[in-house]
C-alpha atoms as a PDB file:
ATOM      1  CA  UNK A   1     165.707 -13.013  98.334  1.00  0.00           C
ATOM      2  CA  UNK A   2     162.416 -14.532  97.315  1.00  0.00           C
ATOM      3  CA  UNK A   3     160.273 -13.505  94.735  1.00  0.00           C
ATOM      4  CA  UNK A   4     157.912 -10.519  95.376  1.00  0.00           C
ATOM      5  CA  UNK A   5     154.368 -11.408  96.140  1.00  0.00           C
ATOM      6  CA  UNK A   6     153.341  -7.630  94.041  1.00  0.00           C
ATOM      7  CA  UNK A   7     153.476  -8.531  90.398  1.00  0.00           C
ATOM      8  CA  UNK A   8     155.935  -6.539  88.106  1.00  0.00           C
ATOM      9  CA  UNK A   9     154.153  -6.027  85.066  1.00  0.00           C
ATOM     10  CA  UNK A  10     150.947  -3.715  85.013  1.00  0.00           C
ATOM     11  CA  UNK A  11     148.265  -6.004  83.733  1.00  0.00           C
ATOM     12  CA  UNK A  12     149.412  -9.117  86.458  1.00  0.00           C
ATOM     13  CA  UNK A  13     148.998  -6.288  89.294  1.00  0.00           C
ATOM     14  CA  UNK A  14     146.191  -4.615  87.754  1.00  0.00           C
ATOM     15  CA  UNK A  15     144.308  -8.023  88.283  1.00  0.00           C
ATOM     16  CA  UNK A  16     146.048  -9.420  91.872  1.00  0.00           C
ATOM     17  CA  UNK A  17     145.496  -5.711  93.230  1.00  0.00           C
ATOM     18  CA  UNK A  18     141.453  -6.353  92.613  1.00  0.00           C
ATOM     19  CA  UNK A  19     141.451  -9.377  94.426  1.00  0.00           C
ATOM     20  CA  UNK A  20     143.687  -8.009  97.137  1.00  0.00           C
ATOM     21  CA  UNK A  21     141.699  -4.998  97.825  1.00  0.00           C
ATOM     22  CA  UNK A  22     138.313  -7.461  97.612  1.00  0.00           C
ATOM     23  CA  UNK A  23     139.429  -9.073 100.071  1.00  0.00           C
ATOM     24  CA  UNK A  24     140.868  -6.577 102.744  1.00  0.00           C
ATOM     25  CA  UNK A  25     136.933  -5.016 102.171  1.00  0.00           C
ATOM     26  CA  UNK A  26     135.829  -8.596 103.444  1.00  0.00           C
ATOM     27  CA  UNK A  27     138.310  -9.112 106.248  1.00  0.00           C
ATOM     28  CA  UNK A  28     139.919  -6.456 107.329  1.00  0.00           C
ATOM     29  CA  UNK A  29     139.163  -6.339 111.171  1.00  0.00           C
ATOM     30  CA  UNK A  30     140.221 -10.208 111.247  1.00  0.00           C
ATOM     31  CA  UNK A  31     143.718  -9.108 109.943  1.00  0.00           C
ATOM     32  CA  UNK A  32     143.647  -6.231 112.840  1.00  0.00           C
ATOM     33  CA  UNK A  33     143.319  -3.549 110.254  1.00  0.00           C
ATOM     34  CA  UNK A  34     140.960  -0.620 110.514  1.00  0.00           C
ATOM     35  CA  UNK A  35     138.101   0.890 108.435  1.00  0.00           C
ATOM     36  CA  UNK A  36     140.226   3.772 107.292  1.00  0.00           C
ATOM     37  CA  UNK A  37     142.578   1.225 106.250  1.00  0.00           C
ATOM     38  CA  UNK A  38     140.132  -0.449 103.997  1.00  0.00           C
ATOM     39  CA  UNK A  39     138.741   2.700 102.535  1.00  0.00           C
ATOM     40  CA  UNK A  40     142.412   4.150 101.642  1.00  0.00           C
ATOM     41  CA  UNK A  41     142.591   0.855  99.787  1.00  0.00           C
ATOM     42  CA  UNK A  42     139.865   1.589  97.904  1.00  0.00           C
ATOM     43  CA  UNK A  43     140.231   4.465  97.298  1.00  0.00           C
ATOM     44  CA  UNK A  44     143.556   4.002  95.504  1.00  0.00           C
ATOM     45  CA  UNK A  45     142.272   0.984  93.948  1.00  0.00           C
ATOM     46  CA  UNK A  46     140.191   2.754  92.368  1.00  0.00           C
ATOM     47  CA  UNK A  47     142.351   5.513  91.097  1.00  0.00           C
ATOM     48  CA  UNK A  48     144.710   2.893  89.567  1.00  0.00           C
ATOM     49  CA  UNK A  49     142.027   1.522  87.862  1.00  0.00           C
ATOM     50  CA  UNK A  50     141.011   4.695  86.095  1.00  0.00           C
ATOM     51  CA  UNK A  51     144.586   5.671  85.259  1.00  0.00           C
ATOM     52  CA  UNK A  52     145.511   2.270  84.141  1.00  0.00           C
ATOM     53  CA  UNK A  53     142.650   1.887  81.739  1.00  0.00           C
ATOM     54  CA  UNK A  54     143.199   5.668  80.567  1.00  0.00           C
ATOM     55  CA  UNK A  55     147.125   4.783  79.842  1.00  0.00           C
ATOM     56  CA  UNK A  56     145.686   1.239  77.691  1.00  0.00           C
ATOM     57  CA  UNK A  57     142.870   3.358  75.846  1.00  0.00           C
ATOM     58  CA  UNK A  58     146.200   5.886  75.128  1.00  0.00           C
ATOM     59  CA  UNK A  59     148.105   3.354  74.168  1.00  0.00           C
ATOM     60  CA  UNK A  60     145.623   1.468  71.647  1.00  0.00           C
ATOM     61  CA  UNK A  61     144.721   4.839  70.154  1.00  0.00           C
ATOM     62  CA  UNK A  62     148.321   5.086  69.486  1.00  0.00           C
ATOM     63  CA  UNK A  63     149.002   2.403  67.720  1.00  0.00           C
ATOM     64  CA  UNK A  64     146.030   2.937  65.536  1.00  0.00           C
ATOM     65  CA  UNK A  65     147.569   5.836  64.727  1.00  0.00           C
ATOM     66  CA  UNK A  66     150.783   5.080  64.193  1.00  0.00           C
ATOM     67  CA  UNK A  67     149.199   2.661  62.086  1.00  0.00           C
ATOM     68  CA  UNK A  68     147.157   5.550  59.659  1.00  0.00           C
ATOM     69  CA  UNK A  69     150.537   7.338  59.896  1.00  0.00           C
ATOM     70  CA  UNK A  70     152.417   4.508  58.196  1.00  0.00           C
ATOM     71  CA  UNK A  71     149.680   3.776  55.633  1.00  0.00           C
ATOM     72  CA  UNK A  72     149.776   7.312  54.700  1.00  0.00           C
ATOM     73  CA  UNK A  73     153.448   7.297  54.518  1.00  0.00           C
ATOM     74  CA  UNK A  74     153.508   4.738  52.143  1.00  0.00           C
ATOM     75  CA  UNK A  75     150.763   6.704  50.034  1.00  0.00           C
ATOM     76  CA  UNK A  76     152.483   9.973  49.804  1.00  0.00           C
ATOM     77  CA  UNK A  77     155.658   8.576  49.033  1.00  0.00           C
ATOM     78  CA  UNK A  78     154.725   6.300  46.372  1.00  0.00           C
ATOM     79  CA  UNK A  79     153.172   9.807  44.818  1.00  0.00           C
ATOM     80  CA  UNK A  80     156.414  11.718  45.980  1.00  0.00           C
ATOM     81  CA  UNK A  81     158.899   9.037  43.666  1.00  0.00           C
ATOM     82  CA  UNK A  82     156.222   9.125  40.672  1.00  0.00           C
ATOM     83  CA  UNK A  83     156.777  12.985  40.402  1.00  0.00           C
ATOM     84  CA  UNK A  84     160.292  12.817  40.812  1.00  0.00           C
ATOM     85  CA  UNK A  85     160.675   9.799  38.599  1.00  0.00           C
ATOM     86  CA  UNK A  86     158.422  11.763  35.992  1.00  0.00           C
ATOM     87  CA  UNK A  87     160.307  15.186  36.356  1.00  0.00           C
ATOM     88  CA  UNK A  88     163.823  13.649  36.106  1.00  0.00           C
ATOM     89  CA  UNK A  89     163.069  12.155  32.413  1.00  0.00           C
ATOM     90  CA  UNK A  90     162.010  15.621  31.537  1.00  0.00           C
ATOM     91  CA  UNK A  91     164.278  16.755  28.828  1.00  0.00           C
ATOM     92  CA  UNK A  92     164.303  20.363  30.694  1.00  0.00           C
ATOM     93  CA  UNK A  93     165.018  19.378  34.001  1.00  0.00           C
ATOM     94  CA  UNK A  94     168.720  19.915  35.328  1.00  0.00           C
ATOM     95  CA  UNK A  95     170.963  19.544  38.181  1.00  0.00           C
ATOM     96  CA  UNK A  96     169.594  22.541  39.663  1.00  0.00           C
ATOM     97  CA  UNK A  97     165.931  21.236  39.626  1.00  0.00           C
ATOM     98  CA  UNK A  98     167.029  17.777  40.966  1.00  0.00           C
ATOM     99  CA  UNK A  99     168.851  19.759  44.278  1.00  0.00           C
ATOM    100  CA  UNK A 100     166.003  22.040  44.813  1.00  0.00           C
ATOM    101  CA  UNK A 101     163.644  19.054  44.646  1.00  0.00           C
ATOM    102  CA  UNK A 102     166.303  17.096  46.825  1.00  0.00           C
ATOM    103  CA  UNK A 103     166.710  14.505  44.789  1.00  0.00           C
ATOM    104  CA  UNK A 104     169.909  12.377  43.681  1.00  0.00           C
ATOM    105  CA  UNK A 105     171.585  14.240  41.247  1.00  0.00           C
ATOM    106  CA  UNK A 106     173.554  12.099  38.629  1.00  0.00           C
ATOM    107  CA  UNK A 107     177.112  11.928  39.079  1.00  0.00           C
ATOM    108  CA  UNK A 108     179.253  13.125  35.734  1.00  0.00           C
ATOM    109  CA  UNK A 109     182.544  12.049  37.000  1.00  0.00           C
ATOM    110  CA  UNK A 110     182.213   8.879  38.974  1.00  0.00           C
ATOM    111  CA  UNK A 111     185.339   8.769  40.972  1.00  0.00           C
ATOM    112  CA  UNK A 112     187.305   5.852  39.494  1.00  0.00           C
ATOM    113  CA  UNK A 113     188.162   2.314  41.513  1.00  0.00           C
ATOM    114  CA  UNK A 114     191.268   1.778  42.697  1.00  0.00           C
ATOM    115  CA  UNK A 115     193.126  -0.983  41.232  1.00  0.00           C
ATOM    116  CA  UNK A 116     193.793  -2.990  44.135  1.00  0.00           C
ATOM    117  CA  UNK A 117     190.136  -1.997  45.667  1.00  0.00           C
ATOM    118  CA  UNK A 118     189.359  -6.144  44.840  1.00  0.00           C
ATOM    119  CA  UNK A 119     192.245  -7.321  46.361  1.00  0.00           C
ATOM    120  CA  UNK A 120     191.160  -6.430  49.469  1.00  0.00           C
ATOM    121  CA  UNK A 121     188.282  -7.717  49.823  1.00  0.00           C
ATOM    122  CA  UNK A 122     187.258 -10.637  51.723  1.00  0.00           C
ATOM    123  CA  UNK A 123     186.953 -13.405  48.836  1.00  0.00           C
ATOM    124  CA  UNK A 124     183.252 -14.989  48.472  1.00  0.00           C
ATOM    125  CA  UNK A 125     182.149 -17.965  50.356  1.00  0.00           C
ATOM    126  CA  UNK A 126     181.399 -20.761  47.850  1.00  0.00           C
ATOM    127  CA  UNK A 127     177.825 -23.300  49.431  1.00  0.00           C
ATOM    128  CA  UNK A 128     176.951 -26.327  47.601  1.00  0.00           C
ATOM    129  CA  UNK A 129     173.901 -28.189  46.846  1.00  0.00           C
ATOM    130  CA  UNK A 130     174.307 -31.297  45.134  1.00  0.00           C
ATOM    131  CA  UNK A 131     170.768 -32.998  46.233  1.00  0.00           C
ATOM    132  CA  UNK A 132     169.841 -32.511  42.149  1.00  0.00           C
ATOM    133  CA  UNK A 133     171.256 -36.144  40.273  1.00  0.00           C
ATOM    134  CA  UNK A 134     174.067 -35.220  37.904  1.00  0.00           C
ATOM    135  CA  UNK A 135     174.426 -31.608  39.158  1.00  0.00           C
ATOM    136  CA  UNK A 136     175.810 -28.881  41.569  1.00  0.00           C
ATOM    137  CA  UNK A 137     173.967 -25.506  42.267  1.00  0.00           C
ATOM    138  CA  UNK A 138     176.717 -23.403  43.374  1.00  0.00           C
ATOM    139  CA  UNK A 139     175.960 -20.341  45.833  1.00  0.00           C
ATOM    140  CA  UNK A 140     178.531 -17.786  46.108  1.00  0.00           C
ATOM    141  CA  UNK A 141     178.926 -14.791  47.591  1.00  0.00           C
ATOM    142  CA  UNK A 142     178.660 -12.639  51.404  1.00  0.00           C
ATOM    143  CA  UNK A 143     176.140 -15.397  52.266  1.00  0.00           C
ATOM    144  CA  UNK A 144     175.535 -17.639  50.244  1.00  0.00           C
ATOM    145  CA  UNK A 145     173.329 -19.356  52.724  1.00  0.00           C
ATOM    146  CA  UNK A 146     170.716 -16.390  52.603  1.00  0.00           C
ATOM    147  CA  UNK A 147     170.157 -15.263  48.740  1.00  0.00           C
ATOM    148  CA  UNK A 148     167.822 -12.730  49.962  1.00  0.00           C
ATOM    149  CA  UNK A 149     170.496 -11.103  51.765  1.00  0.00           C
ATOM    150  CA  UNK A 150     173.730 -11.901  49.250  1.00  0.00           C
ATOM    151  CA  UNK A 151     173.898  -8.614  47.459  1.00  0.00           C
ATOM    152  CA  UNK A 152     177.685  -8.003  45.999  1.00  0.00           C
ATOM    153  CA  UNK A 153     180.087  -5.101  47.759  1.00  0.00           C
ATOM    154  CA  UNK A 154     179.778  -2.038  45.637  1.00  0.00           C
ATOM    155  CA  UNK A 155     181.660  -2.200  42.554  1.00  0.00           C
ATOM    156  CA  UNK A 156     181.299  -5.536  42.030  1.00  0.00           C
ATOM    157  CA  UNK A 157     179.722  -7.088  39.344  1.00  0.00           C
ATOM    158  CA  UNK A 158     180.177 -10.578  40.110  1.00  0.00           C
ATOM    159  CA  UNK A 159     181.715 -13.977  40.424  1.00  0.00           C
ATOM    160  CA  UNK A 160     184.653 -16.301  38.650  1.00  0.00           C
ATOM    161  CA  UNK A 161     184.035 -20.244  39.237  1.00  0.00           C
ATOM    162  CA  UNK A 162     186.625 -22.179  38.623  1.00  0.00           C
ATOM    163  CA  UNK A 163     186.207 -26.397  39.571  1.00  0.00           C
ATOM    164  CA  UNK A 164     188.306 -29.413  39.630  1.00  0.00           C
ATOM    165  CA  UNK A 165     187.906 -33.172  39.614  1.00  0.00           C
ATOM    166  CA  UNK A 166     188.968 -34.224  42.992  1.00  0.00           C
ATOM    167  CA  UNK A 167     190.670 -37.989  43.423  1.00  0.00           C
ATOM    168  CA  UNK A 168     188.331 -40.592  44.916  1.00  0.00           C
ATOM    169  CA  UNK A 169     188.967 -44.397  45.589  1.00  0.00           C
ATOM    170  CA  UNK A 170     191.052 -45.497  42.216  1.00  0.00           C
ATOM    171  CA  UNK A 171     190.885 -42.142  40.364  1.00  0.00           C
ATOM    172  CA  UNK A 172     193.583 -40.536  38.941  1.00  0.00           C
ATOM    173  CA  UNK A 173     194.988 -37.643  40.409  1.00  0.00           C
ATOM    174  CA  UNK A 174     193.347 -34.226  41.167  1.00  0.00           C
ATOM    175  CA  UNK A 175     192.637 -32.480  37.904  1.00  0.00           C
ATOM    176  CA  UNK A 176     193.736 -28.777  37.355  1.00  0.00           C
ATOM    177  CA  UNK A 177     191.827 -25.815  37.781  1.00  0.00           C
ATOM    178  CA  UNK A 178     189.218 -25.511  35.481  1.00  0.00           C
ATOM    179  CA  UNK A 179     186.912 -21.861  34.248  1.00  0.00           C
ATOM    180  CA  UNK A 180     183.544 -22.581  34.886  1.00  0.00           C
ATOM    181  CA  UNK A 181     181.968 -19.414  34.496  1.00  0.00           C
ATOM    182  CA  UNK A 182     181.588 -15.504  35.170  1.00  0.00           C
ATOM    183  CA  UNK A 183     178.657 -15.077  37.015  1.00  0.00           C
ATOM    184  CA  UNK A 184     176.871 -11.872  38.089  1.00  0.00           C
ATOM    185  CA  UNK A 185     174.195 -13.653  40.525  1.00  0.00           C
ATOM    186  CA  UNK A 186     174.011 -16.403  42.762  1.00  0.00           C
ATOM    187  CA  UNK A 187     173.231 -19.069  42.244  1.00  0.00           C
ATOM    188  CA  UNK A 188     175.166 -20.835  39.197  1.00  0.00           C
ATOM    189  CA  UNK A 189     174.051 -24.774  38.414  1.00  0.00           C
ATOM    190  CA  UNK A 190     177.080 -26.374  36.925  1.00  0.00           C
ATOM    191  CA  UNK A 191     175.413 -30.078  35.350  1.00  0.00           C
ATOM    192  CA  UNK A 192     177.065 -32.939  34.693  1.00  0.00           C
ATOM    193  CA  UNK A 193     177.122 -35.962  32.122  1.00  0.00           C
ATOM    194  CA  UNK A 194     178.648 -38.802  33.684  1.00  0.00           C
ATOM    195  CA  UNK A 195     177.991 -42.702  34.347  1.00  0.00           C
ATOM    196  CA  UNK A 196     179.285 -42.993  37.658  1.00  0.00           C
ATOM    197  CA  UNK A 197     180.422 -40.600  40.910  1.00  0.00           C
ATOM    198  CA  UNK A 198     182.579 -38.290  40.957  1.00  0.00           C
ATOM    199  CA  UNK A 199     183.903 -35.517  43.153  1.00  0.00           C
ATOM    200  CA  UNK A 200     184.556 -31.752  42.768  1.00  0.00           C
ATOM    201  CA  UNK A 201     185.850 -29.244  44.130  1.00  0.00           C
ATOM    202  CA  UNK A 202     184.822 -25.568  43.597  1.00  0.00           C
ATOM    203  CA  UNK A 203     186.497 -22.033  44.520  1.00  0.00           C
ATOM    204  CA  UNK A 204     185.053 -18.386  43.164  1.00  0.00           C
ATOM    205  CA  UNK A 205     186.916 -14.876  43.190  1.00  0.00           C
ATOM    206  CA  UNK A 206     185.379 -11.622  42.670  1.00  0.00           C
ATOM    207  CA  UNK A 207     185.292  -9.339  39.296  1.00  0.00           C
ATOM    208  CA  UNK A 208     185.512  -6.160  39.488  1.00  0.00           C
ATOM    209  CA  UNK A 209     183.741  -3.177  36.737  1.00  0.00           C
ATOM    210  CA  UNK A 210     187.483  -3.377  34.691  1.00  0.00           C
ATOM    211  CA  UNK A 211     186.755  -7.332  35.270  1.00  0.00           C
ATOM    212  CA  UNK A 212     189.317  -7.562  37.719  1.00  0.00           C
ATOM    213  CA  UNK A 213     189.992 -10.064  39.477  1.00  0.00           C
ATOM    214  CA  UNK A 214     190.272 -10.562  43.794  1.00  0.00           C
ATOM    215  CA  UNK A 215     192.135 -13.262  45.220  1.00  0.00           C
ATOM    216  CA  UNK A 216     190.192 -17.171  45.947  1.00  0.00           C
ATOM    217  CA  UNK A 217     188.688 -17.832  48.735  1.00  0.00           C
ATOM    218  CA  UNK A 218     187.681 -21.398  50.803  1.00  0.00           C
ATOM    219  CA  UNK A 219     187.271 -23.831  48.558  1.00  0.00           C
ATOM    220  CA  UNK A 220     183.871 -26.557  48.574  1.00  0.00           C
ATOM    221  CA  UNK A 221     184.234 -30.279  47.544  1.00  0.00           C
ATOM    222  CA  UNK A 222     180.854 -32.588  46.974  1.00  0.00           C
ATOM    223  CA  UNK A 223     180.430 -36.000  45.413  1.00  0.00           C
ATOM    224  CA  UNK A 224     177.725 -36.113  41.626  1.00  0.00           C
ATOM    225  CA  UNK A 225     175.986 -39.279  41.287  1.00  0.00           C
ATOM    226  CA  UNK A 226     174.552 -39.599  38.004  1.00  0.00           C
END
């Protein structure tokens, strides 16, 4: 099936309907149409045109107030958390006060972690950037690729790095494991002193609140130069 001459969207037929009707008024007894033909086009040309331009003037009014909606928003609930913020630090304020106001109300007795809760976790992804001379900024965590969006899974508190010297060419075999550091945000920079390449390898494993530790994930590998 071809494509339809009558545009879909309202603002393409708004305008091909105007030049349509313009030009049935100018030749509509060559195309063996009648003058009530012409006039009913007119006619209803002209009622689209008044309910098409009432439906844009609706819709610009509504964004421009959906736009004073959201401004006010943000005005009466920056006021709304400075009274709440304000009452809450109030030595007489209780529990009661904070659920009438509908507000979080502290909880007493957090309900403890289970032990294993870090086990089962997915480990962090460990990303490397090793464009810096003589050092390695290591990003770890959900997404390590996006920092702005790398926030831990609750009841985590961050990162172990461990590294490892990694055999290239001549050297001597892979080193062991190695602590690096616990980390609580991404990214870490781990900086070397050294006179020529070398290569290492990195792996990271969550902590835990009890500093507990989850099981390693994929590891990363990059060459220093110094």
């Amino acid at each position: 099936m071809g494509k339809d001459y009558i545009p879909f969207k309202d603002a393409e037929f708004n305008q091909w309907l105007g030049g349509f009707t313009k030009y049935i008024e100018n030749h509509y007894a060559e195309l063996g149409l009648t003058a009530a033909d012409k006039d009913n086009l007119v006619a209803a040309n002209t009622a689209w045109k008044a309910d098409y331009q009432a439906h844009m003037t609706a819709k610009s009014a509504a964004r421009t107030a959906k736009g004073t909606k959201d401004q006010t928003r943000d005005t009466t609930e920056s006021l709304a958390r400075s009274i709440a913020q304000r009452s809450t630090v109030y030595p007489g304020t209780t529990d009661g006060h904070r659920t009438g106001m509908g507000i979080t109300v502290p909880d007493t007795s957090p309900t403890p972690t289970a032990p294993e809760y870090v086990a089962t976790l997915d480990p962090p992804l460990v990303l490397l950037d090793w464009s810096q001379r003589g050092q390695v900024t290591v990003h770890f965590g959900v997404y390590p690729a996006n920092e702005k969006n790398n926030s831990k899974p609750a009841d985590i508190v961050g990162v172990r790095i461990s590294y490892r010297t990694v055999p290239t060419g001549r050297q001597a075999e892979t080193g062991p494991w190695q602590f690096l550091a616990d980390d609580t945000n991404s990214p870490y920079i781990h900086s070397f002193a050294i006179t020529e390449p070398i290569t290492v390898e990195y792996r990271a494993q969550w902590i835990d609140k009890k500093m507990r530790l989850g099981s390693f994930g994929q590891t990363a590998k990059c060459t220093v130069t110094p």
